[in-house]
Protein backbone atom coordinates (compact mmCIF):
# COMPACT_ATOMS: atom_id res chain seq x y z
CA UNK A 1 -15.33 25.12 -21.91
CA UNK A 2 -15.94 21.73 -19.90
CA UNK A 3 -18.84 20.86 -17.84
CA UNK A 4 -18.70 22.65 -14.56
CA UNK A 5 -16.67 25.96 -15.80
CA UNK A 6 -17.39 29.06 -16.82
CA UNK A 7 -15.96 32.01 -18.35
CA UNK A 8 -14.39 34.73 -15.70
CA UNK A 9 -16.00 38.25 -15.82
CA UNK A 10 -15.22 40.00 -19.13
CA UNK A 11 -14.49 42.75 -16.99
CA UNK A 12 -13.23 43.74 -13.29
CA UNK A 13 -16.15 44.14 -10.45
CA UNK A 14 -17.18 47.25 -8.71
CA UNK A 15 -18.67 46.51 -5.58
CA UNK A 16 -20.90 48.92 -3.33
CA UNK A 17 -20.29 48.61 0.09
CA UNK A 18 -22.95 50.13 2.34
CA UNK A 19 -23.48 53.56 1.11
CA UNK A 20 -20.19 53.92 -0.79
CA UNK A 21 -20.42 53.29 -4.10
CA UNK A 22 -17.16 54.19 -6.80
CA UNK A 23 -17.33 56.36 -9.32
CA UNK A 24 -16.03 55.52 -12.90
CA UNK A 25 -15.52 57.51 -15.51
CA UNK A 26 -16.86 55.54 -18.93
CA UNK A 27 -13.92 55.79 -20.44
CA UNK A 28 -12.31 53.50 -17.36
CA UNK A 29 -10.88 50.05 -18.50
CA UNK A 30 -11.36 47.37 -15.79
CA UNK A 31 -9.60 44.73 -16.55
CA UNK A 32 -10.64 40.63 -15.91
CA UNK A 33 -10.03 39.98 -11.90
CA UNK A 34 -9.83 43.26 -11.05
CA UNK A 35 -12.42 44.78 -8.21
CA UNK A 36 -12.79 48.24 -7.04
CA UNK A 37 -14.36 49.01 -3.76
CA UNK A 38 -16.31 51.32 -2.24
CA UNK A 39 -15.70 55.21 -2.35
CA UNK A 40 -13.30 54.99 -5.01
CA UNK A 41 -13.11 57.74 -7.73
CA UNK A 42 -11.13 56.90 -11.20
CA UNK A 43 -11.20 59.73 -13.95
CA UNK A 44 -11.49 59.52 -17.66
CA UNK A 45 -9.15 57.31 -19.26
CA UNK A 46 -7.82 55.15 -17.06
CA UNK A 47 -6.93 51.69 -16.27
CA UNK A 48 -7.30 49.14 -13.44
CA UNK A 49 -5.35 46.04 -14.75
CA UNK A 50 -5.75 42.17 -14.05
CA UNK A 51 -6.61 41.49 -10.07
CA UNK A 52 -5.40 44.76 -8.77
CA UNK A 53 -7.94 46.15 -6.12
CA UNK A 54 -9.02 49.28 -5.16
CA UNK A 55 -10.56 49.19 -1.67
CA UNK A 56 -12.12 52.61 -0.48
CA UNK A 57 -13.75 51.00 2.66
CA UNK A 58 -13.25 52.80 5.70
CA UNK A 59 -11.83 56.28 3.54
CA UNK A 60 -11.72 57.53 -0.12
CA UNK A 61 -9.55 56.63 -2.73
CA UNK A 62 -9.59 59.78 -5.75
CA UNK A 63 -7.51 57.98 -8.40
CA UNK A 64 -6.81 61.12 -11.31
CA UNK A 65 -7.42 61.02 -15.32
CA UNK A 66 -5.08 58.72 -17.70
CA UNK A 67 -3.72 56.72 -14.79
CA UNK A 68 -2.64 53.32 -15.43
CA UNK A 69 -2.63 50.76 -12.02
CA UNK A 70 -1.43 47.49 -13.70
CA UNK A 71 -1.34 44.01 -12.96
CA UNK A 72 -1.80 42.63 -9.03
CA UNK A 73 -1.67 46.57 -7.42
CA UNK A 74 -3.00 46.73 -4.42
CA UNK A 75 -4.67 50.61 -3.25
CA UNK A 76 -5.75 50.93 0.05
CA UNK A 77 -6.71 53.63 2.67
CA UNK A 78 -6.85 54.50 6.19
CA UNK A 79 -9.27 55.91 8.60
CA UNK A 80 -7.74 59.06 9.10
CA UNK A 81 -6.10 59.75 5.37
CA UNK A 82 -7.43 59.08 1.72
CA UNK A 83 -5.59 57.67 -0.76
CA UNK A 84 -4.52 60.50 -3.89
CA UNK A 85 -3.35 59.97 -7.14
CA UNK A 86 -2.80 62.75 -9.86
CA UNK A 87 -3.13 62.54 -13.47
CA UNK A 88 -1.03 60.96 -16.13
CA UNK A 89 0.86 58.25 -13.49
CA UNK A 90 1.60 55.33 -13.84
CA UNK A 91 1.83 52.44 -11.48
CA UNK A 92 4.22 49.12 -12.57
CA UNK A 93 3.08 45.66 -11.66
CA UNK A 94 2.37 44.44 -7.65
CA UNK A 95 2.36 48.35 -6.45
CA UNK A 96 1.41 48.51 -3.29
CA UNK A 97 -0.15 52.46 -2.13
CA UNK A 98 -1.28 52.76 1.18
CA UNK A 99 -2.95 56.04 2.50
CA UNK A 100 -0.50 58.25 0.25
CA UNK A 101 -0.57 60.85 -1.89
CA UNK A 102 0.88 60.55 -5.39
CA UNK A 103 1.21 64.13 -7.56
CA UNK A 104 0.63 63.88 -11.66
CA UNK A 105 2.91 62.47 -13.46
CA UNK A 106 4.91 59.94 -11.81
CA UNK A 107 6.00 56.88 -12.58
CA UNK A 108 5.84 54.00 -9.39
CA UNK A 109 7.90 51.39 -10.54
CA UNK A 110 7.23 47.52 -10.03
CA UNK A 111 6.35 45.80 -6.71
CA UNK A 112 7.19 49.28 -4.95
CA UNK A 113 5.66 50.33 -1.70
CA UNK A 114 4.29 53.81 -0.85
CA UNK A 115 3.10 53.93 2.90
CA UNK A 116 0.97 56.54 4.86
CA UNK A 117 1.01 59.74 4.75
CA UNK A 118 3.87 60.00 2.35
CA UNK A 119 3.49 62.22 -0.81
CA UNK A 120 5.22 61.95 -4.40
CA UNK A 121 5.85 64.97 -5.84
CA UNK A 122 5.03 66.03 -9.55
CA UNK A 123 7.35 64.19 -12.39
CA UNK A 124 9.08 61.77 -9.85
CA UNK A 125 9.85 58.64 -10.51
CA UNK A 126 9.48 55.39 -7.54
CA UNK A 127 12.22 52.82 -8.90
CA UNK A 128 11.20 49.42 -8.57
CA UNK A 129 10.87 47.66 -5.45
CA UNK A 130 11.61 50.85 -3.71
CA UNK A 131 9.86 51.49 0.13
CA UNK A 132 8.54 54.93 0.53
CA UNK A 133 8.37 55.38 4.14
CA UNK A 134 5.17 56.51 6.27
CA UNK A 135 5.67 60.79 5.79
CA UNK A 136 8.30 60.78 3.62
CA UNK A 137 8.43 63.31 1.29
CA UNK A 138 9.78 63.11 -2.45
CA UNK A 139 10.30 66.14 -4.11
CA UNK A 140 9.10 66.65 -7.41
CA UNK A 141 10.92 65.35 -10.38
CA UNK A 142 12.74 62.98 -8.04
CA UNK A 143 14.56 59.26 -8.61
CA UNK A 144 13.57 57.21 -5.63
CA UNK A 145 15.40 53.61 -5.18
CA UNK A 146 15.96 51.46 -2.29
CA UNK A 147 14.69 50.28 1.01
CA UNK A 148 14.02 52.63 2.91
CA UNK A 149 13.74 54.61 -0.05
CA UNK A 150 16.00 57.81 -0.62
CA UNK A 151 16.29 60.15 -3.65
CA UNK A 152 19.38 59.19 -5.36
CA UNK A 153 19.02 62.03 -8.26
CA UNK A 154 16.93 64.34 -10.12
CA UNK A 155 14.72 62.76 -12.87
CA UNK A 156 16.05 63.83 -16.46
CA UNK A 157 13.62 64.99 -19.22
CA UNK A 158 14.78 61.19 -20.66
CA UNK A 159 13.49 59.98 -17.55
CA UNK A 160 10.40 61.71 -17.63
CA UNK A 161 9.64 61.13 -21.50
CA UNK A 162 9.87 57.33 -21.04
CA UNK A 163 7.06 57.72 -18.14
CA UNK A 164 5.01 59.73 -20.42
CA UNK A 165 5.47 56.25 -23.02
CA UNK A 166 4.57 54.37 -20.68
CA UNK A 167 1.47 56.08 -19.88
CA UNK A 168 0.42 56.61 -23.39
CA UNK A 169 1.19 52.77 -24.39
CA UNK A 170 -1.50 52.20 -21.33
CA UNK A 171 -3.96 54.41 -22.76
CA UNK A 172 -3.85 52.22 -26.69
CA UNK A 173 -3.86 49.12 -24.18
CA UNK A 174 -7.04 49.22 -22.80
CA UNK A 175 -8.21 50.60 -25.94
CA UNK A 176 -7.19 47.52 -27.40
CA UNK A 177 -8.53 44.62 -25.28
CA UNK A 178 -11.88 46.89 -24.69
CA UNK A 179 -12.18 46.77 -28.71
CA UNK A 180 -10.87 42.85 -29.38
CA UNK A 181 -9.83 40.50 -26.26
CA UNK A 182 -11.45 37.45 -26.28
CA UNK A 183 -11.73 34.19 -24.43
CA UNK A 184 -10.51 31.13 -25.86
CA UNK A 185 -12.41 27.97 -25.99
């Protein structure tokens, strides 16, 4: 590289704040850019893609195992609720979760928004650039679209088998650049 630049982080940051400090499963794949805050919990398996952040400052943030938060997702909290997200989910480019709950196995589709206090049940599925509402709740196995969002249908089995690709493909992903990314010259 030329005089006066450097290389970014070959991995994301975690960053202790005070007394909080996250806790990462080994297994966890931080991506480049990516910075995780505070009490934040991530299970085995997962993924926190390029400059997404995970801010547990002022509550906790418990994200599940095999959970996938990709590119430019932003998690926060709020004083008075944590931030919850199940197993086996996965979370589409620019997602924005704020103080929510999200069950296993749900699929939050690009640039969506989930606000406070609202909770995704089991198997649903956020379409993209949706706006879950402050309290709403989705039943499980639910198709969410729109702004505000509303469920427009049940989620069918094809539904839910191309979340569980998506997942999976996440999972060889950050096998992948953990094993062989590089930077350039």
């Amino acid at each position: 590289m030329g005089a006066g630049k450097s290389n970014p982080s070959p991995e994301g940051r975690v960053m202790r704040l005070g007394d909080l400090e996250p806790r990462l499963d080994p297994s966890v794949y931080l991506a480049p850019g990516s910075l995780v805050i505070g009490d934040v919990t991530i299970g085995e398996q997962s993924s926190v893609w390029f400059y997404s952040v995970l801010r547990g400052d002022v509550n906790s943030i418990k994200i599940g195992r095999k959970v996938n938060i990709q590119d430019m997702s932003m998690l926060h909290v709020h004083h008075s609720r944590p931030l919850i997200v199940g197993d086996r989910v996965s979370m589409g480019h620019g997602v924005v979760l704020h103080a929510c709950v999200v069950e296993d196995a749900c699929l939050i589709g690009i640039r969506s928004v989930i606000l406070d206090g609202a909770v995704v049940g089991v198997e649903s599925i956020i379409g993209a650039g949706a706006l879950v509402p402050p309290g709403m709740h989705v039943p499980p196995r639910s198709l969410v679209m729109g702004v505000p969002g509303k469920v427009v249908r049940q989620a069918r089995p094809d539904d839910l088998e191309s979340a569980r690709q998506t997942m999976e493909s996440y999972i060889k992903n950050a096998l992948l650049y953990r094993s062989s990314a590089s930077w350039g010259e």
